[in-house]
Protein backbone atom coordinates (compact mmCIF):
# COMPACT_ATOMS: atom_id res chain seq x y z
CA UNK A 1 118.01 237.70 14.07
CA UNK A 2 116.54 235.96 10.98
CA UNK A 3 115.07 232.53 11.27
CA UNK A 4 113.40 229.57 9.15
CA UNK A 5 110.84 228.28 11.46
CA UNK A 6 107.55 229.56 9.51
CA UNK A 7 106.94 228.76 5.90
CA UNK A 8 104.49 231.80 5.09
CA UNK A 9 106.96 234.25 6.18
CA UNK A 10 110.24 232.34 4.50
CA UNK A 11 111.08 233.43 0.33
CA UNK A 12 113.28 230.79 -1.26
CA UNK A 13 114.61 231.69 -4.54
CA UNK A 14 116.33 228.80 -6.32
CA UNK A 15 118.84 228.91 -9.02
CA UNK A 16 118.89 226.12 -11.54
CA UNK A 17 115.18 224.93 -12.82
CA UNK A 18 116.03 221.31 -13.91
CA UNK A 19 115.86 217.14 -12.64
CA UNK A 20 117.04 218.78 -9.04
CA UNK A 21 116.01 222.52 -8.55
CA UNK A 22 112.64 222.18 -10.23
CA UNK A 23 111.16 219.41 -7.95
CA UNK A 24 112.90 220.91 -4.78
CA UNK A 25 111.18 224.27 -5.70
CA UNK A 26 107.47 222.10 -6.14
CA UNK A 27 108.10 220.72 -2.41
CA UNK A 28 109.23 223.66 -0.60
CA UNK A 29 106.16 225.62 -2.25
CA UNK A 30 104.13 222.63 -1.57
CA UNK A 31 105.09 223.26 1.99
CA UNK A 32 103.97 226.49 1.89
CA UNK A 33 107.29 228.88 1.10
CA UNK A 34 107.06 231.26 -1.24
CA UNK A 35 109.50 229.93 -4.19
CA UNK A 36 111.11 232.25 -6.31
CA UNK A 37 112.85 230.02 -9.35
CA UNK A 38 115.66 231.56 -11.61
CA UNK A 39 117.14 229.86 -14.87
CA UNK A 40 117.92 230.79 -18.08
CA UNK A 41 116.05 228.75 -20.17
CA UNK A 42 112.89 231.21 -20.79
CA UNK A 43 111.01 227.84 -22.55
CA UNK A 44 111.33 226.19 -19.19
CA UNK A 45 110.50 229.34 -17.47
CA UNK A 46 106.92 229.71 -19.54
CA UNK A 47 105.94 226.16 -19.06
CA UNK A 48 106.68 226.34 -15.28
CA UNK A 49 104.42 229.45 -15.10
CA UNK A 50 101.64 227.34 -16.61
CA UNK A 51 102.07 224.71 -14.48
CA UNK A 52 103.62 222.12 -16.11
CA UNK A 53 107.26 220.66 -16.10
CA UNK A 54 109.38 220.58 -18.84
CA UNK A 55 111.25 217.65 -17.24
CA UNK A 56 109.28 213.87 -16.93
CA UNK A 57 109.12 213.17 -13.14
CA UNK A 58 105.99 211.04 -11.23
CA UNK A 59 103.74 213.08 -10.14
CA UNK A 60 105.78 216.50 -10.58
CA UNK A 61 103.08 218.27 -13.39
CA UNK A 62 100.26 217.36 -10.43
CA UNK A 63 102.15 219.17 -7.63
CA UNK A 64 103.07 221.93 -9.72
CA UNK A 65 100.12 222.85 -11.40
CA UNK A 66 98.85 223.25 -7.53
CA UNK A 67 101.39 225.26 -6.16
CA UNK A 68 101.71 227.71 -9.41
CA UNK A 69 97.78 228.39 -8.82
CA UNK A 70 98.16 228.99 -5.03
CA UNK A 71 100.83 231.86 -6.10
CA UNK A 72 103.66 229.95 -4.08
CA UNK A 73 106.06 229.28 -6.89
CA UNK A 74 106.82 231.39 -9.74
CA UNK A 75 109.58 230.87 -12.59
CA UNK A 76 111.83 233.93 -13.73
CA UNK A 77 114.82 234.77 -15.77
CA UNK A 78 115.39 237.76 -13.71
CA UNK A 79 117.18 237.35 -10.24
CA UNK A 80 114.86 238.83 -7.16
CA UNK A 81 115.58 238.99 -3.11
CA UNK A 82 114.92 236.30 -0.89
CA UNK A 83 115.65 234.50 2.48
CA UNK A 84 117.00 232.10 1.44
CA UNK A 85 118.97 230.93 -2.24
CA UNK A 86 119.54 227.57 -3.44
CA UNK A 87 121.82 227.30 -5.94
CA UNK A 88 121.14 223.60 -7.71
CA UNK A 89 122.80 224.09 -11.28
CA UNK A 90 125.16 221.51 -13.32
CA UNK A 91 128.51 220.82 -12.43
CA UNK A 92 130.00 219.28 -15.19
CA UNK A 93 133.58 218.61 -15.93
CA UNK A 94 135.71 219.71 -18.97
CA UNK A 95 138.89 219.33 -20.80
CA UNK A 96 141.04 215.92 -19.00
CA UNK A 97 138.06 215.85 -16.52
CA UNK A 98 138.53 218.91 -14.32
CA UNK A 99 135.72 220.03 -12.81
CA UNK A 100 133.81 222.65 -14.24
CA UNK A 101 132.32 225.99 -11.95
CA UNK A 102 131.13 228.49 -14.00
CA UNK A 103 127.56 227.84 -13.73
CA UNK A 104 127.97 227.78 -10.03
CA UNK A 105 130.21 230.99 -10.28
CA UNK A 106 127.58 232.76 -12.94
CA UNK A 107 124.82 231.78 -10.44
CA UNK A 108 126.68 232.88 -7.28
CA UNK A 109 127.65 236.06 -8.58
CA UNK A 110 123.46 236.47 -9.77
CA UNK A 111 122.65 235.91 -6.05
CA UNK A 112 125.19 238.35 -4.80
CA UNK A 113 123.13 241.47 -5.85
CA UNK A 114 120.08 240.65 -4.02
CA UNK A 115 121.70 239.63 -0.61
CA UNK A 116 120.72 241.59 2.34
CA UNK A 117 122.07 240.42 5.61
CA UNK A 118 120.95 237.35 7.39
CA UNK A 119 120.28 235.76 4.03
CA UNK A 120 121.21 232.11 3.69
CA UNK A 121 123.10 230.46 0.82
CA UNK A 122 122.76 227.12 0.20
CA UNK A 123 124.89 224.89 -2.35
CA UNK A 124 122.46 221.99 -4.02
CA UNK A 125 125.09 220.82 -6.79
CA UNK A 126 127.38 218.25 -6.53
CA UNK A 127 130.58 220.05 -6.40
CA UNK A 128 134.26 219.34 -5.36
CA UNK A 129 136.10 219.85 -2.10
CA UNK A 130 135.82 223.48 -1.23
CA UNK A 131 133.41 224.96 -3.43
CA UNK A 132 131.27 226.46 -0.62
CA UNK A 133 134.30 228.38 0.41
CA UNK A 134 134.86 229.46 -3.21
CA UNK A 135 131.08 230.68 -2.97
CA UNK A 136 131.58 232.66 -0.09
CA UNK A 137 134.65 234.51 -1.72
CA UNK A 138 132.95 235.24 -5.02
CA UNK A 139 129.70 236.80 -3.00
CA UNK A 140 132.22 239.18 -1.07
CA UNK A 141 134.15 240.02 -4.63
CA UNK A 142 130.93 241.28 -5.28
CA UNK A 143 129.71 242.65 -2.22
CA UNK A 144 132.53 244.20 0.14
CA UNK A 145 129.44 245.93 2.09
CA UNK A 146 128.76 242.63 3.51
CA UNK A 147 130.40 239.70 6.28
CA UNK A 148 130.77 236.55 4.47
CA UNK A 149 132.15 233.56 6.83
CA UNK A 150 135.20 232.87 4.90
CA UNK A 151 136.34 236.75 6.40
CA UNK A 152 134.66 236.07 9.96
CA UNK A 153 132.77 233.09 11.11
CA UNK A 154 131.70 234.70 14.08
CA UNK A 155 130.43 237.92 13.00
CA UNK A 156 128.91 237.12 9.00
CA UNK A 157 125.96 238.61 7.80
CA UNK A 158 125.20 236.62 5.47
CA UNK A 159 125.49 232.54 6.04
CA UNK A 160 126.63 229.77 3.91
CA UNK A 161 126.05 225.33 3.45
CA UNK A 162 126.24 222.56 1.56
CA UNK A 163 123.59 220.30 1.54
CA UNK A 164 123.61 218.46 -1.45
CA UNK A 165 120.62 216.48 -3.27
CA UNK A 166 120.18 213.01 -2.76
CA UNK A 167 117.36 211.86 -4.80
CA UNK A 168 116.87 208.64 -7.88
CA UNK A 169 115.10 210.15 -10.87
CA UNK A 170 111.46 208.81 -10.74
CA UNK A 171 110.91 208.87 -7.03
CA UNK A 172 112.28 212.63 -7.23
CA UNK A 173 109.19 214.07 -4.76
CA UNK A 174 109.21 211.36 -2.33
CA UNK A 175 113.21 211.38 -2.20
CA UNK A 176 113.25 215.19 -1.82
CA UNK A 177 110.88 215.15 1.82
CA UNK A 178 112.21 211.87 3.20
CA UNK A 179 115.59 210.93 2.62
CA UNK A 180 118.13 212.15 5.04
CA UNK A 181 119.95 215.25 4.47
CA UNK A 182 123.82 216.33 5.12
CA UNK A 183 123.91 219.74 6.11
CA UNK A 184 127.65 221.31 6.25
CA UNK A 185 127.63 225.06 7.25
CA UNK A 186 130.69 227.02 6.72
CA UNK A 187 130.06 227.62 10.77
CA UNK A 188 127.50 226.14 13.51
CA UNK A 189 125.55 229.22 12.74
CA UNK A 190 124.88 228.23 9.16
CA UNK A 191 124.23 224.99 9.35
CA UNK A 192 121.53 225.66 12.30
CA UNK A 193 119.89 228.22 10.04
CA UNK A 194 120.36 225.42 6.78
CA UNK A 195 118.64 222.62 8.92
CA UNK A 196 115.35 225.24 10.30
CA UNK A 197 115.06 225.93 6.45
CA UNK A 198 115.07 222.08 5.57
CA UNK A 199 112.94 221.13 8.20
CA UNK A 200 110.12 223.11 6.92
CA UNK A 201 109.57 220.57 4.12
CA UNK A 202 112.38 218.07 4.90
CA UNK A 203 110.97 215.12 7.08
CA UNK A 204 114.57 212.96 6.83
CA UNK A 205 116.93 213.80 9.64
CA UNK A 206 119.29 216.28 9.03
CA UNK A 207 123.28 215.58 9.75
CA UNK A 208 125.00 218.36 10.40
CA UNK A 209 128.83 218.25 9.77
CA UNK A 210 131.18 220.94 8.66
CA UNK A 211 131.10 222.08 4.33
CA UNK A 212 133.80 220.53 3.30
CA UNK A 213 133.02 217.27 4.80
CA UNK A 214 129.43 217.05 2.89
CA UNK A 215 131.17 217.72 -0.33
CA UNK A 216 132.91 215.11 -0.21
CA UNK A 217 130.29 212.83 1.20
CA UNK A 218 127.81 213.72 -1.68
CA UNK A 219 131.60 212.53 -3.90
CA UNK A 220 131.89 209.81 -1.80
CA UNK A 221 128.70 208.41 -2.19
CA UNK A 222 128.17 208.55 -6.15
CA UNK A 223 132.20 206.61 -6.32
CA UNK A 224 130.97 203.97 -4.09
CA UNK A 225 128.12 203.72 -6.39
CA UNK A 226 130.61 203.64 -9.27
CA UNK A 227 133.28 201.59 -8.19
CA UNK A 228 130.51 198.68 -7.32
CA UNK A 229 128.93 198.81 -10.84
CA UNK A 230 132.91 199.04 -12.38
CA UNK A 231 132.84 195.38 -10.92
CA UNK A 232 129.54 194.23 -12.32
CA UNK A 233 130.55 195.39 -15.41
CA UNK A 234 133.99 194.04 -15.64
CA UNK A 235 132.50 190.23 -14.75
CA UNK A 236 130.07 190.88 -17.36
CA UNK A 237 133.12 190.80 -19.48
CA UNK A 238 134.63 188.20 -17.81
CA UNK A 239 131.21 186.11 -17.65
CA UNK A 240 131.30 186.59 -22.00
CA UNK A 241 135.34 185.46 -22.24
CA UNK A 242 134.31 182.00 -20.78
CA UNK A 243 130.69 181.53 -21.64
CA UNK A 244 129.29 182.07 -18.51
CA UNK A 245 125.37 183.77 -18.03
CA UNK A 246 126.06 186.99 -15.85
CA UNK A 247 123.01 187.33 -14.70
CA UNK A 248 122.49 183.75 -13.69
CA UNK A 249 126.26 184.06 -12.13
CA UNK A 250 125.14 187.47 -10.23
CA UNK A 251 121.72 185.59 -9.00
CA UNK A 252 123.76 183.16 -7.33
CA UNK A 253 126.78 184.73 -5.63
CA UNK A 254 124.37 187.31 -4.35
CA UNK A 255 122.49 183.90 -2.56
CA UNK A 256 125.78 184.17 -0.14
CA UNK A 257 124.43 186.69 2.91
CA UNK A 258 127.16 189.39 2.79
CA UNK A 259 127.46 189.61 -1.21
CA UNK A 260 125.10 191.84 -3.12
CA UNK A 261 126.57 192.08 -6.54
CA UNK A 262 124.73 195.03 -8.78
CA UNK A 263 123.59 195.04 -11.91
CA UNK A 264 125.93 195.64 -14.88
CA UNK A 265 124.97 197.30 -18.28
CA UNK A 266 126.10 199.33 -20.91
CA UNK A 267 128.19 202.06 -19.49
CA UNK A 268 126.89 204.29 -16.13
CA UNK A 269 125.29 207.33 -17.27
CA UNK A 270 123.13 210.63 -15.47
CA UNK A 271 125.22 214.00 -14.19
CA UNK A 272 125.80 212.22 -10.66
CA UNK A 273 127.79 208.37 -11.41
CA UNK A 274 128.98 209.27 -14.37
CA UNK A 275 130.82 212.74 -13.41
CA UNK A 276 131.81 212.96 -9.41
CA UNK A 277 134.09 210.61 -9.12
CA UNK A 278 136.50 212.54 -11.49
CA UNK A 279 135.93 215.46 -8.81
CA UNK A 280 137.86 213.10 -6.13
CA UNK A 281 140.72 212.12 -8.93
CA UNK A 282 141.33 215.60 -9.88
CA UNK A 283 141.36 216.71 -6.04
CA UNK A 284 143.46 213.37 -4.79
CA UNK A 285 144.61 211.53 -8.25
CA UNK A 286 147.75 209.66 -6.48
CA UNK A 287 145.16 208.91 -3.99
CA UNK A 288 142.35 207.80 -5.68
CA UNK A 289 143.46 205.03 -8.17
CA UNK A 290 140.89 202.68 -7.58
CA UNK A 291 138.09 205.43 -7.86
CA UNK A 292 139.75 206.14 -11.14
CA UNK A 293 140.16 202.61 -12.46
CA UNK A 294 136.39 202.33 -11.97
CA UNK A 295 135.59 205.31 -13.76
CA UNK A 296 138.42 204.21 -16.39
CA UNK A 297 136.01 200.26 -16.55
CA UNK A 298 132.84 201.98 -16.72
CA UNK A 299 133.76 204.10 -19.14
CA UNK A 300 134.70 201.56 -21.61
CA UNK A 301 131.73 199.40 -21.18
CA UNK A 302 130.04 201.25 -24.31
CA UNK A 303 132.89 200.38 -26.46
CA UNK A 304 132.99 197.30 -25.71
CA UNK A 305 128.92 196.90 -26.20
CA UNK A 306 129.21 198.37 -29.55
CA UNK A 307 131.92 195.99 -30.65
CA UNK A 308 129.39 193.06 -30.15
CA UNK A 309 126.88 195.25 -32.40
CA UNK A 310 129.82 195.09 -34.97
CA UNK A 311 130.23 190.98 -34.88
CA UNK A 312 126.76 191.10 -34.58
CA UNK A 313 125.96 193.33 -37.41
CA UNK A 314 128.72 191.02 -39.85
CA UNK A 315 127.57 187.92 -39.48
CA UNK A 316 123.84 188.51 -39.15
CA UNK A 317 124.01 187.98 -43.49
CA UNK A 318 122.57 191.10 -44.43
CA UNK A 319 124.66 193.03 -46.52
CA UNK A 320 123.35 196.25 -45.34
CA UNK A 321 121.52 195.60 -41.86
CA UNK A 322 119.13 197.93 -39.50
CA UNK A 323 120.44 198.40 -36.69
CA UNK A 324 117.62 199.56 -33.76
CA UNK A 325 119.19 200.64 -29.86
CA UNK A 326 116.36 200.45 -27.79
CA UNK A 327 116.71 202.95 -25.09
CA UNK A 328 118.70 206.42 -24.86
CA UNK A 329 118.16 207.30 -21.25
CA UNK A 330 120.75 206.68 -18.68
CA UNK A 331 118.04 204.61 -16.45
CA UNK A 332 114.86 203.03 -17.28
CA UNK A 333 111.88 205.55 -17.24
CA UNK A 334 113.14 209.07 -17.53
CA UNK A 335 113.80 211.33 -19.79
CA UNK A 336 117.47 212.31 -19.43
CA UNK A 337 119.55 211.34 -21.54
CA UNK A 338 122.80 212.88 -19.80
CA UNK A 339 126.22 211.24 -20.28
CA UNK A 340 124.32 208.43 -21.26
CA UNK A 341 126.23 205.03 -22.38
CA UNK A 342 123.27 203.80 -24.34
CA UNK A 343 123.43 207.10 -26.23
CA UNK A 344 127.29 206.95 -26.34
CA UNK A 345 127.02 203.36 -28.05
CA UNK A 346 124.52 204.48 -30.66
CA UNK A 347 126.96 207.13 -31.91
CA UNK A 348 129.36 204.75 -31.74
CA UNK A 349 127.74 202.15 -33.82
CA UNK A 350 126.52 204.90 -35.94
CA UNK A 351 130.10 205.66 -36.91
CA UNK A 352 131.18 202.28 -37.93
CA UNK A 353 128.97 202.11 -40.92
CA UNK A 354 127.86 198.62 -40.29
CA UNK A 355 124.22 199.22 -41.28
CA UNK A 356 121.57 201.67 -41.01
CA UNK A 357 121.04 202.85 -37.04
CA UNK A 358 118.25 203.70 -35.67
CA UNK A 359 116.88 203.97 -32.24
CA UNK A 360 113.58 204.09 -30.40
CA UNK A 361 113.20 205.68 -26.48
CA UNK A 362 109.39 206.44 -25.52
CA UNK A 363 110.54 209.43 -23.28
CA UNK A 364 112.50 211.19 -26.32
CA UNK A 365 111.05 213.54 -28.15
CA UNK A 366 114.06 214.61 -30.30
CA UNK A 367 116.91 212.26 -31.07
CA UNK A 368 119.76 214.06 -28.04
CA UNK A 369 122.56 216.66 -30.16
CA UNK A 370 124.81 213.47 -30.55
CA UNK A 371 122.77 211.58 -32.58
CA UNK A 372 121.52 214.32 -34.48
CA UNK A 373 125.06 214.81 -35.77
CA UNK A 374 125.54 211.25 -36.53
CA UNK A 375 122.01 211.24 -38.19
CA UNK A 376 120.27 208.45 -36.02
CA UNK A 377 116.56 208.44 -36.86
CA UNK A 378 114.34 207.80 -33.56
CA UNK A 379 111.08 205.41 -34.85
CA UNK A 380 108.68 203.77 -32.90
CA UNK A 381 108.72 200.32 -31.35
CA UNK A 382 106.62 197.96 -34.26
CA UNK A 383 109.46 200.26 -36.73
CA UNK A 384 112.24 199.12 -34.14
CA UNK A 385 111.14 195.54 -34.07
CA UNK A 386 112.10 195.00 -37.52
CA UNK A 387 115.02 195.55 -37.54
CA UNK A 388 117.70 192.82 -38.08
CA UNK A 389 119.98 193.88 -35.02
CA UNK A 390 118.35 194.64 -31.88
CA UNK A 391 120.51 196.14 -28.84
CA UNK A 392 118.43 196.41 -25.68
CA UNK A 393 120.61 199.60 -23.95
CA UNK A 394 117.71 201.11 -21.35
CA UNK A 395 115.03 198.73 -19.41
CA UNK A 396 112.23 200.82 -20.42
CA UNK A 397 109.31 199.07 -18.83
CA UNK A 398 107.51 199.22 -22.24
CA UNK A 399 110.26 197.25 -23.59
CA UNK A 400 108.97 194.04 -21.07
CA UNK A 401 106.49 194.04 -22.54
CA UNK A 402 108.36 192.47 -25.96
CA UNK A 403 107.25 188.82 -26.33
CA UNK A 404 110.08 186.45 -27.81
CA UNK A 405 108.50 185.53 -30.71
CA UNK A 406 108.77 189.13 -31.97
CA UNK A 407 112.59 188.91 -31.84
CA UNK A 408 112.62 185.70 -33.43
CA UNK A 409 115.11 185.67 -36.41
CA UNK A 410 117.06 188.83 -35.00
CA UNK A 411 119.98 189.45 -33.63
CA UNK A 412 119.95 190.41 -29.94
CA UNK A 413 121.91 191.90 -27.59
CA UNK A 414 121.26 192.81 -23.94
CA UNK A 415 123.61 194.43 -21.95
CA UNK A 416 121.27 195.81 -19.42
CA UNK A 417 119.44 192.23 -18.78
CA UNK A 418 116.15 193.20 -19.53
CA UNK A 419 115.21 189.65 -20.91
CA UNK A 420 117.42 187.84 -18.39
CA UNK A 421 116.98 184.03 -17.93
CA UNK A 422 115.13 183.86 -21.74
């Protein structure tokens, strides 16, 4: 019977190549598996094979460039057999927020081909209540020669978890080896097999618990998240209505030893926040109304950001003022600009026609697809710093670095609190 207990004799092939899958494929390797990783992006594919990341992570390019020239990770667009495939690709949602599968799907039905029994499949991505199980039905639709655990438990040749990623964008490499890991096998079986794999690279404990349960505790955990930043936000409003400094306000209740207010801003962005908790409503919605209200508050934040860019913009007495948003990330210092709010309120100030938008981020290279339609121009910072409205959106560090005297004369607004108590 297969197991996970050396490194050099373990192949991990991993399906999806970006923030998650990419640094999870530099670790194991680092560890000494041989990683196999699979996307479709053939520009992504090339750079990988050269050693360096097409993503901005600390210390990823360095960890890479090592493994790639040891011959323990290599980047493909062509599926190959393994021991073991990790399937860490986007789950979005579409339409009235329903979850979206089909990369998930495409790349399950990829890895069915190349199975061989005692293989292990493991589920990276964020995904709703019984999506391993789905999994495990598409592989047999696709191989009926095989014992998938959804048909026998017992008896499967070919075993099935959920351990999904828990890791903050910038800390990515650290997160990946030490945090703790949930580890929910479709039987005991798989989930023993899921936690020798981990452990090979994983120094966090691993929890085991059944599939379904860590699907929902990856949900869980991003609309806790959500649902405590739905309240910062809404007594930012609040704190604006009367007058009131939020930031001072949040300093101050969080002086009480069982309060710890978080930070609002303009929106909550990234794939996780921004996009799980619509998993739970979908799955539960007459069950899950304050997970929805949340998701409802947060959501409007940008709206509400870019009607103070409006006021802002009228009464600054410029007939036709420039209008810079500092930041497009989700999150200070990274490069991913994924349901962003900062990017959602520079489209939306963009199409008021208040002024001339622009915007400035130090980790874009290319203004993201929905500015590009709205035809925001990305500058640099001295370019951004004369402008006549200034909206700080993302605490860039290099935006600290801003002394008052250069915004002197501007209009500024700073949802994020980057120049708090100024």
């Amino acid at each position: 019977m297969k197991s996970f207990r050396d490194p050099a004799t373990v192949t991990a092939s991993i399906y999806g190549l970006g923030y998650v899958g990419l640094p999870t494929a530099a670790v194991l390797a680092d560890a000494g598996i041989t990683v196999i990783g699979v996307d479709v992006n053939e520009a992504a594919v090339a750079s990988i094979n050269n050693g360096r990341a097409h993503i901005v992570e600390t210390n990823l390019d360095e960890v890479l460039g090592r493994v790639v020239e040891r011959g323990k990770l290599r980047a493909t667009i062509v599926p190959a057999p393994a021991d073991v495939f990790l399937i860490a690709v986007p789950t979005p949602f579409k339409g009235d927020k329903e979850p979206d599968l089909r990369f998930v799907e495409s790349a399950s039905r990829m890895i069915a081909a190349q199975l061989q029994p005692g293989n292990l499949v493991i589920l990276e991505s964020t995904s709703p209540v019984g999506t391993t199980e789905q999994i495990s039905r598409w592989l047999a639709e696709e191989r009926a020669d095989l014992v998938f655990p959804h048909q026998d438990g017992k008896n499967c040749s070919v075993h099935i978890a959920h351990c999904p990623e828990r890791i903050l964008p910038g800390r990515v490499l650290h997160e990946v080896v030490h945090n703790d890991r949930i580890v929910g096998g479709m039987t005991a079986r798989c989930s023993e097999l899921a936690v020798e794999f981990y452990s090979l690279a994983v120094k966090g404990a691993c929890h085991v618990t059944n599939a379904r349960t860590a699907e929902l505790c990856k949900l869980s955990e991003n609309a806790f998240r959500d649902v405590n930043i739905a309240f910062a936000n809404e007594l930012s409003l609040i704190c604006d209505k009367f007058g009131i400094d939020v930031w001072e306000l949040i300093g101050l209740t969080n002086k009480h030893p069982r309060v710890e207010i978080l930070r609002p801003g303009a929106g909550v962005g990234g794939h996780c926040i921004a996009v799980d908790p619509w998993f739970i409503v979908d799955m539960a919605p007459g069950l899950s109304r304050l997970i929805a209200t949340a998701r409802r508050i947060n959501d409007a934040k940008p709206h509400w950001v870019a009607d103070k860019i409006r006021e802002a913009a009228l009464t600054c007495g410029k007939q036709e003022p420039t209008i810079a948003c500092m930041g497009l990330a989700y999150k200070p210092d990274v490069d991913d600009f994924r349901e962003s709010p900062a990017v959602e309120v520079t489209a939306l100030a963009a199409a008021m026609g208040i002024g001339r938008v622009i915007a400035c981020d130090p980790f874009a290279e290319v203004a993201p697809p929905e500015l590009g339609q709205a035809q925001v121009p990305l500058v640099d910072l001295a370019a951004a710093l004369e402008a006549d409205v200034i909206v700080f959106l993302t605490a860039h560090t290099v935006f600290k670095s801003i002394e008052p005297a250069q915004l002197a004369g501007r209009a500024v607004i700073d949802p994020c609190g980057l120049f708090e108590g100024q």
